[in-house]
Protein backbone atom coordinates (compact mmCIF):
# COMPACT_ATOMS: atom_id res chain seq x y z
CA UNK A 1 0.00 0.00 0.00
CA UNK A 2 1.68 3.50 -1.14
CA UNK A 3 0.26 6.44 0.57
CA UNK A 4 0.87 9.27 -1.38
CA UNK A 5 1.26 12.93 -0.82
CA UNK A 6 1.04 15.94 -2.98
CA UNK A 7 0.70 19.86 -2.76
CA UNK A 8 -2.82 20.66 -3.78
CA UNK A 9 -3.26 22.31 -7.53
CA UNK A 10 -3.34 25.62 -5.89
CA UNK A 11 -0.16 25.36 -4.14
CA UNK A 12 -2.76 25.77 -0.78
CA UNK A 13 -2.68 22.83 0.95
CA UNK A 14 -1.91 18.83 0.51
CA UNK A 15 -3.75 16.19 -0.61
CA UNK A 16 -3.64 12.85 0.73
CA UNK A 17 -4.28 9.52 -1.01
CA UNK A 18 -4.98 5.88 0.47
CA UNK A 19 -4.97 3.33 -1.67
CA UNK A 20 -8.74 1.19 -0.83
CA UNK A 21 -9.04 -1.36 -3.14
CA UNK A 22 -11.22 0.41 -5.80
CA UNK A 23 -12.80 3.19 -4.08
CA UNK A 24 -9.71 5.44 -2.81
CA UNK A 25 -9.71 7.42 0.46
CA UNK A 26 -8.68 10.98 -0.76
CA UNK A 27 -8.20 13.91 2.55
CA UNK A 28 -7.34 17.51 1.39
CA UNK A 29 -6.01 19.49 4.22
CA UNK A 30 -6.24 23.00 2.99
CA UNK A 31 -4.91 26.82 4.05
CA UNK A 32 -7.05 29.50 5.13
CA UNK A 33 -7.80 31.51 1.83
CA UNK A 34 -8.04 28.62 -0.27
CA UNK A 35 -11.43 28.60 -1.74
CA UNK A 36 -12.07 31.54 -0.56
CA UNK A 37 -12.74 30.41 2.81
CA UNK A 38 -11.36 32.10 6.04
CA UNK A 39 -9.82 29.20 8.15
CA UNK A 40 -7.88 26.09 7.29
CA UNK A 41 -10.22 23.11 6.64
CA UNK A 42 -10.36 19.46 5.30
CA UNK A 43 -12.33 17.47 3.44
CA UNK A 44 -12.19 13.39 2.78
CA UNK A 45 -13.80 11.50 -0.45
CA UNK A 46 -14.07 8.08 -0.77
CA UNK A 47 -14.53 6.53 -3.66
CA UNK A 48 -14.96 10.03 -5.60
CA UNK A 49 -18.00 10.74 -3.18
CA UNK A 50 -17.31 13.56 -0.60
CA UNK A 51 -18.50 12.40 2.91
CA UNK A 52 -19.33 14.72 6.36
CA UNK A 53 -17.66 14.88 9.59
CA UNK A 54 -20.21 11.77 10.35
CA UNK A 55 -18.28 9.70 7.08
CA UNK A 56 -22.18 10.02 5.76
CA UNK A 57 -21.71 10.43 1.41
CA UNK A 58 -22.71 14.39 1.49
CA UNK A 59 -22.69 16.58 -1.69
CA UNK A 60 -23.43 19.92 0.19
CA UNK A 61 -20.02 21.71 0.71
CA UNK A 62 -20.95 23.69 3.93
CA UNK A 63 -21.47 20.38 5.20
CA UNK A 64 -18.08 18.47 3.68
CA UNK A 65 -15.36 21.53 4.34
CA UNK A 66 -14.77 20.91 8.06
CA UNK A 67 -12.81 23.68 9.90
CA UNK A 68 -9.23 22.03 10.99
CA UNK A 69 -9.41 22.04 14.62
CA UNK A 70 -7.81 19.79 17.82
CA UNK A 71 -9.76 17.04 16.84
CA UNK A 72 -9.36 17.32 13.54
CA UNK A 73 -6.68 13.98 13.40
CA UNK A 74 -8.60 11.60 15.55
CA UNK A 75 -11.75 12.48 13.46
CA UNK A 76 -9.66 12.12 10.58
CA UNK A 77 -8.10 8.75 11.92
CA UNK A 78 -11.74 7.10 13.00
CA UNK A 79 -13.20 7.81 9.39
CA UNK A 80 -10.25 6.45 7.51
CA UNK A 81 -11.01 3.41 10.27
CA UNK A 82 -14.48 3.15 8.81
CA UNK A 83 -13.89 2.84 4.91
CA UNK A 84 -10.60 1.18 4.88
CA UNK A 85 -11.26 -2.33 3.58
């Protein structure tokens, strides 16, 4: 399993890729400004599909850009947990 990791198209952040048999586990940790949005925040996709803080599939993006925080890693960590297969 290679986990790769690359600096995001706009140079604003990093995006992270787990290999999951055929539905990947993409995380995008991204700078405050990028997207226009005030504070640093990440967002996860599996499979192509964004998912919430919850790992529920979610195609709103006020729900699937999650303000990096303290708990950001653990929450990270669990939902990785739940799709890797």
């Amino acid at each position: 399993m290679l986990i790769s990791v690359k600096t995001a198209q706009n140079n604003k952040g990093k995006v992270i890729t787990i290999p999951n048999k055929k539905q990947k586990i993409v995380i995008r940790l991204m700078e405050a400004g990028s997207g226009g949005r005030s504070k640093a925040y990440w967002r996860m996709s599996v499979g192509g599909k964004s998912i919430d803080i919850t790992g529920k599939y979610e195609h709103q993006r006020e729900k699937t850009h999650i303000d990096l925080d303290e708990t950001s890693p653990a929450t990270i960590i669990n939902l990785i947990k739940k799709f890797k297969k």
